[in-house]
N, C-alpha and C. Protein backbone atom coordinates (compact mmCIF):
# COMPACT_ATOMS: atom_id res chain seq x y z
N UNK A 1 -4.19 -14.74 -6.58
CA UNK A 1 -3.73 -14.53 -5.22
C UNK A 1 -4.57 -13.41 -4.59
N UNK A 2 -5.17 -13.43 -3.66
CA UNK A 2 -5.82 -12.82 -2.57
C UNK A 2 -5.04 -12.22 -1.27
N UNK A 3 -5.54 -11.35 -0.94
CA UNK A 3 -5.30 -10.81 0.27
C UNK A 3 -4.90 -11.67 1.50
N UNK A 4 -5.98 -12.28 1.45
CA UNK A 4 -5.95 -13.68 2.44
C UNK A 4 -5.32 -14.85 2.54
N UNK A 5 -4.75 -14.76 1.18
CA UNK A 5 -4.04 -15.91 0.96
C UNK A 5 -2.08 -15.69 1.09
N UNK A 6 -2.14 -13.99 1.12
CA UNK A 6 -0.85 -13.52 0.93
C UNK A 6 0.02 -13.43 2.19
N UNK A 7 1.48 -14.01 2.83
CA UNK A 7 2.19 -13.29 3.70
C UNK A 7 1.70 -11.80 3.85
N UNK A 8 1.79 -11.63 5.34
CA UNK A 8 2.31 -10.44 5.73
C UNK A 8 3.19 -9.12 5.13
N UNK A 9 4.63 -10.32 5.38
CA UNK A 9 6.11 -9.60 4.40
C UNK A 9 5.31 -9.30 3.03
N UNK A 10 4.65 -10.06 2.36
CA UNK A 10 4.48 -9.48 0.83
C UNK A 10 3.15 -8.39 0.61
N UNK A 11 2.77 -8.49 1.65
CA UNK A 11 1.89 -7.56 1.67
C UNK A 11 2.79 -6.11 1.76
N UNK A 12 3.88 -6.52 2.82
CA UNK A 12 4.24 -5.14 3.77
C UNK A 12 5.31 -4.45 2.52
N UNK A 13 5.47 -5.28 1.45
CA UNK A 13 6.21 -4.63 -0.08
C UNK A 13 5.97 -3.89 -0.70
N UNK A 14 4.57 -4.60 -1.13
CA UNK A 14 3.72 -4.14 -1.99
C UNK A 14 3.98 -2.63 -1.66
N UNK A 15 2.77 -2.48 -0.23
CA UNK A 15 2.57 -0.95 0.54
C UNK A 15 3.55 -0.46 0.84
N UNK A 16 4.96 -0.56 0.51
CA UNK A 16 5.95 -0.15 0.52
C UNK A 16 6.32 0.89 -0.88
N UNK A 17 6.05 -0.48 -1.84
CA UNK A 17 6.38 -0.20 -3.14
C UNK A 17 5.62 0.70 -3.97
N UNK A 18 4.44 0.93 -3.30
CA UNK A 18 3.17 2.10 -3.42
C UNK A 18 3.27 3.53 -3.16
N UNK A 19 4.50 3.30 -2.05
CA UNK A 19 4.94 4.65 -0.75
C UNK A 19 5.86 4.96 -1.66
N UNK A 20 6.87 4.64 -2.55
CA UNK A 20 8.05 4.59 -3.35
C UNK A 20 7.95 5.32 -4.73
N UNK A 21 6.52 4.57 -5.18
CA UNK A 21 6.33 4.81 -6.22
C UNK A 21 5.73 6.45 -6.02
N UNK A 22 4.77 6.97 -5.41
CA UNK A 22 4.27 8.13 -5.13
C UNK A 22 5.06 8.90 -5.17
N UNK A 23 6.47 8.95 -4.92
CA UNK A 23 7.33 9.93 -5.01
C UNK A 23 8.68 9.69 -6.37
N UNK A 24 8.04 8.52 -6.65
CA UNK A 24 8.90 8.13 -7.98
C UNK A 24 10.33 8.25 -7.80
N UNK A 25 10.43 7.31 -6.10
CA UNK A 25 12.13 7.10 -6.14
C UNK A 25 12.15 6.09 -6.32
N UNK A 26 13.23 5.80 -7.40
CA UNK A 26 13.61 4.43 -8.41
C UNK A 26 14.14 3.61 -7.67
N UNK A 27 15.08 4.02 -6.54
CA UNK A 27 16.16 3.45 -5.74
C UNK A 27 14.91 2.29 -4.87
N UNK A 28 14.24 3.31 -3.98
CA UNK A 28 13.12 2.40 -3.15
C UNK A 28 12.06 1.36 -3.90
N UNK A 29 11.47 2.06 -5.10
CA UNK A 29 11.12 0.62 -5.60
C UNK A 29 12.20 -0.12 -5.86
N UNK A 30 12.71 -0.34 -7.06
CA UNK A 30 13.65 -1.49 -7.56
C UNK A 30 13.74 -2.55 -5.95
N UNK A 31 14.24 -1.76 -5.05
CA UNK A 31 14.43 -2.34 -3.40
C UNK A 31 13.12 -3.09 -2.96
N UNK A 32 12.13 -2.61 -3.16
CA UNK A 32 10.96 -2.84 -2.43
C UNK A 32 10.10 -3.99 -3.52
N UNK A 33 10.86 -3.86 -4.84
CA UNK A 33 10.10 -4.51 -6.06
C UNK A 33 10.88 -6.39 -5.81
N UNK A 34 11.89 -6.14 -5.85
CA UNK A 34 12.94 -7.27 -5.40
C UNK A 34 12.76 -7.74 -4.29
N UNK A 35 12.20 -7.17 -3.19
CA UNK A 35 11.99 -7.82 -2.00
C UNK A 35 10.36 -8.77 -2.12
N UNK A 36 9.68 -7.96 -2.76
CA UNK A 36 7.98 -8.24 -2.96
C UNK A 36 8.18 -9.45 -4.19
N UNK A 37 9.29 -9.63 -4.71
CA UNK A 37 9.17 -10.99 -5.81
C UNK A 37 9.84 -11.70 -5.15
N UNK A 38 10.95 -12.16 -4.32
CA UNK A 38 11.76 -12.53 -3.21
C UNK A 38 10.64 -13.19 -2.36
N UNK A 39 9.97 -12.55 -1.47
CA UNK A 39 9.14 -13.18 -0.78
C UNK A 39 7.65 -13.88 -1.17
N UNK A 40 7.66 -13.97 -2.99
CA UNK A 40 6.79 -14.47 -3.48
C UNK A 40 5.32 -14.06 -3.63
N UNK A 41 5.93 -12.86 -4.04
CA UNK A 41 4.66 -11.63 -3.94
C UNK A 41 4.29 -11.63 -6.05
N UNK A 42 2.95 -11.75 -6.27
CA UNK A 42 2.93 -11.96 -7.74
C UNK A 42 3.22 -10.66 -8.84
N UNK A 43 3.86 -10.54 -9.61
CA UNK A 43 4.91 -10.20 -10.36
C UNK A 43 3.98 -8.96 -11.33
N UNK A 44 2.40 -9.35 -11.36
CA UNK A 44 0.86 -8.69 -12.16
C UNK A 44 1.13 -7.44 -11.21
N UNK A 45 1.37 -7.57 -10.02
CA UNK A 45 0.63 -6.56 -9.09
C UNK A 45 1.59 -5.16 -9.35
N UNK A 46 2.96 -5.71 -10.11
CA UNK A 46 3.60 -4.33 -9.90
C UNK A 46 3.53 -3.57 -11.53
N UNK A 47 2.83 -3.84 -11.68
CA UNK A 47 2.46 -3.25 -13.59
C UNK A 47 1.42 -2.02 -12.98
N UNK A 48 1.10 -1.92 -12.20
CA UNK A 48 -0.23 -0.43 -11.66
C UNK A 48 -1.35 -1.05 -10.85
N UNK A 49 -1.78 0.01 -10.25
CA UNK A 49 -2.85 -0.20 -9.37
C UNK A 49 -4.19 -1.09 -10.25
N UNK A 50 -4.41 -1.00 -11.30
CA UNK A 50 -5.57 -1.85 -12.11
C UNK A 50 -4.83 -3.44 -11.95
N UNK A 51 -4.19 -3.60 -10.99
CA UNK A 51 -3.28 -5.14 -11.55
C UNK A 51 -3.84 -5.58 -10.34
N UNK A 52 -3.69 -4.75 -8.92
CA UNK A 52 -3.51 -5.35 -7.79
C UNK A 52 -5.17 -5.70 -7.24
N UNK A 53 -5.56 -6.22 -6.07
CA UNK A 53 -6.62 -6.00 -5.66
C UNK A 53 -7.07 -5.12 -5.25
N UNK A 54 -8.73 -4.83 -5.08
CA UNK A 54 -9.33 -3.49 -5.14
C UNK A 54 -9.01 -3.18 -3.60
N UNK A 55 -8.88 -4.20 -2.25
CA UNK A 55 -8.72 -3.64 -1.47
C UNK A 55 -7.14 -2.87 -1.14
N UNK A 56 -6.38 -3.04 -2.10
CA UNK A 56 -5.02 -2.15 -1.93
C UNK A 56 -5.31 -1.06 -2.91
N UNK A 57 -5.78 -1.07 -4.31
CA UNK A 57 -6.35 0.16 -4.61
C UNK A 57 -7.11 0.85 -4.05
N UNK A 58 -7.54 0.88 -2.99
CA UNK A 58 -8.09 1.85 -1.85
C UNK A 58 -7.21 2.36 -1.05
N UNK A 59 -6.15 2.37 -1.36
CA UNK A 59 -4.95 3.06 -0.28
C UNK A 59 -4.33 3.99 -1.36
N UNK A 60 -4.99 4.24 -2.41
CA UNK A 60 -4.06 4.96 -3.49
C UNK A 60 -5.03 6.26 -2.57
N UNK A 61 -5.69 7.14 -2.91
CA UNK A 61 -5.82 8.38 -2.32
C UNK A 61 -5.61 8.37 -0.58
N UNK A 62 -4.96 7.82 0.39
CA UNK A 62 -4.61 7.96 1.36
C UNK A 62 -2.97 8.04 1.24
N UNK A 63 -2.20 7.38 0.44
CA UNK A 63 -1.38 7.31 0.18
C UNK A 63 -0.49 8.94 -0.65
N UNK A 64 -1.61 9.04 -1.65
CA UNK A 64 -1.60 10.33 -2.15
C UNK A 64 -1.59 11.24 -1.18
N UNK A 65 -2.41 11.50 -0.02
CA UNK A 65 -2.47 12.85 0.65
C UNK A 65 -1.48 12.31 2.00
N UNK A 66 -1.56 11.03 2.35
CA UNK A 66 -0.55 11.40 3.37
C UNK A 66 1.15 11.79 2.59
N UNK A 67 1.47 11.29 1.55
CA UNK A 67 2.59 11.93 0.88
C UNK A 67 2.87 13.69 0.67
N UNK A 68 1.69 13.64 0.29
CA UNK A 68 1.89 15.72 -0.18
C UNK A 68 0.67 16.43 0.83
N UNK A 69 -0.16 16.34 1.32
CA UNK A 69 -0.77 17.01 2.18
C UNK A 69 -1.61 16.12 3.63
N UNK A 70 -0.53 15.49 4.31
CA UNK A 70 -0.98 14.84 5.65
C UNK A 70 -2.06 15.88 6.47
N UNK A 71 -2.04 16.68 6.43
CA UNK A 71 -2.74 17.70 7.40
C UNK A 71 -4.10 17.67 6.84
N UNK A 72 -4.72 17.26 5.70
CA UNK A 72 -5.60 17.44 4.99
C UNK A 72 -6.85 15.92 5.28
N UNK A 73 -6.07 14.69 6.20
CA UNK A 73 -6.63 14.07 6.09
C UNK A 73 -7.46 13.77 7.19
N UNK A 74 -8.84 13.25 7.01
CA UNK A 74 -9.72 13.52 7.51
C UNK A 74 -10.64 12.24 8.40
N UNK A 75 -11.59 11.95 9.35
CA UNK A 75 -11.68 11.02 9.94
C UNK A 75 -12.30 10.12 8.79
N UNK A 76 -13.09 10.82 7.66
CA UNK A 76 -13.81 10.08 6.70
C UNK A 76 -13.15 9.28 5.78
N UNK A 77 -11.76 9.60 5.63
CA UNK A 77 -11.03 9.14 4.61
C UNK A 77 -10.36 7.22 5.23
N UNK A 78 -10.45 7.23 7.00
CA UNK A 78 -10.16 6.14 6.90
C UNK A 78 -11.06 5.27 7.35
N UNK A 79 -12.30 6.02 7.66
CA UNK A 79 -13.53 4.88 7.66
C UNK A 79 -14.15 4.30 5.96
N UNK A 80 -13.44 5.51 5.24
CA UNK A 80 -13.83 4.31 3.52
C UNK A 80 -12.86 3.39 3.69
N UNK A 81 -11.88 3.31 4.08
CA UNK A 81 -10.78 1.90 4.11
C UNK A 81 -11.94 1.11 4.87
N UNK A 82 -12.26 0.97 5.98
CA UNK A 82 -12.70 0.32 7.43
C UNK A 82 -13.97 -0.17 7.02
N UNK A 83 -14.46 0.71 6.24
CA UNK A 83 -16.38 0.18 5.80
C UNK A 83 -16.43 -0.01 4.14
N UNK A 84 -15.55 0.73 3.64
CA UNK A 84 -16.32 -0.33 2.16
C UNK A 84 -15.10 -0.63 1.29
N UNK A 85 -13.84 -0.54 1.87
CA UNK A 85 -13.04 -1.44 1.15
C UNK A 85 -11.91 -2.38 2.28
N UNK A 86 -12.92 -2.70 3.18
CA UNK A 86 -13.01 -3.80 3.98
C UNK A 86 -11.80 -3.65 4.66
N UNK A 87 -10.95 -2.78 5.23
CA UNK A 87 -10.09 -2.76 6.19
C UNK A 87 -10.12 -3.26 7.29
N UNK A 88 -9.05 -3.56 8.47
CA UNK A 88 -9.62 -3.66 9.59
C UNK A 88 -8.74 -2.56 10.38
N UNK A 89 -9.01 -1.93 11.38
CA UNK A 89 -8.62 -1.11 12.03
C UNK A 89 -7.20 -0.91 11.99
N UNK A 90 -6.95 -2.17 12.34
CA UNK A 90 -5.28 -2.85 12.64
C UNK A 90 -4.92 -2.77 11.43
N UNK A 91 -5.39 -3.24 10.41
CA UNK A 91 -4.66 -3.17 9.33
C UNK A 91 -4.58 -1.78 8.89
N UNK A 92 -5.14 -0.79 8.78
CA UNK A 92 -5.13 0.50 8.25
C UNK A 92 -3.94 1.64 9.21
N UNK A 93 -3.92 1.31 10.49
CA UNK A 93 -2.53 1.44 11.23
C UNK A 93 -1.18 0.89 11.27
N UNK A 94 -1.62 -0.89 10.62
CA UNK A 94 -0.19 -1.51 10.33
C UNK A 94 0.68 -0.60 8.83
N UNK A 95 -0.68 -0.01 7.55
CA UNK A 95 -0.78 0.71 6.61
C UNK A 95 0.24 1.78 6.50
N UNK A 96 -0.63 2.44 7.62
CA UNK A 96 -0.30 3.95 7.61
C UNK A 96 1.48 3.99 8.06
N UNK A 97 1.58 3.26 9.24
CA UNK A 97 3.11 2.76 10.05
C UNK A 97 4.03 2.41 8.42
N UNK A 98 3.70 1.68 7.42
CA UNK A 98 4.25 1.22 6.42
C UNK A 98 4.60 2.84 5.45
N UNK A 99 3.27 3.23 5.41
CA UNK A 99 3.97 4.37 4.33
C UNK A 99 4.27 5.34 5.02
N UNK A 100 4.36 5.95 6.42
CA UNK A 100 5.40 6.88 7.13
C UNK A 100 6.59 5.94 7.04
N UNK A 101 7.03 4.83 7.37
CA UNK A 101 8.15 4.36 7.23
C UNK A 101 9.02 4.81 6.11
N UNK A 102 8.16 4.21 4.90
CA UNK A 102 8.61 4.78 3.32
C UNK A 102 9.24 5.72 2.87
N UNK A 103 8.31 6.79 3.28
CA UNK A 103 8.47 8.24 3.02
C UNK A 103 9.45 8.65 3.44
């Protein structure tokens, strides 16, 4: 399963379940883990970031600093999403909207 090939909703889990996990509340995954197998999201991806695709393992250090140091982040950090792990603008704002939600 690909990026491209995935719902929206199971996308919007996953990056949920990423936002959850960073702070290691059990309550929000289990929630966010059940919703992402529910909407037929594959079952590999929630064993760690080496499971999922490389373009969502590129949200692990954005994810990291917008959790514990937002102030720290920088214009460079979301043009590596945008230029070499193939973001698109929109998507890196639909992203970001997902893990302030989380948090």
């Amino acid at each position: 399963m690909t990026l491209h090939s995935i719902r929206d909703s199971v996308l919007k889990k996953i990056i949920c379940f990423q936002a959850a996990a960073r702070y290691q509340n059990i309550y929000l995954m289990e929630l966010q883990k059940r919703e992402f197998l529910y909407q037929g999201g594959d079952p590999k991806w929630l064993r760690g970031l080496e499971h999922v695709p490389a373009k969502l393992t590129a949200l692990n250090s954005i994810n990291k600093m917008m959790a514990h140091r937002p102030w720290c982040l920088k214009k460079e950090d979301f043009l590596h999403l945008t230029k070499k792990a193939g973001w698109s603008l929109s998507e890196v704002k639909k992203t970001l909207h997902q893990f302030m939600q989380t948090y």
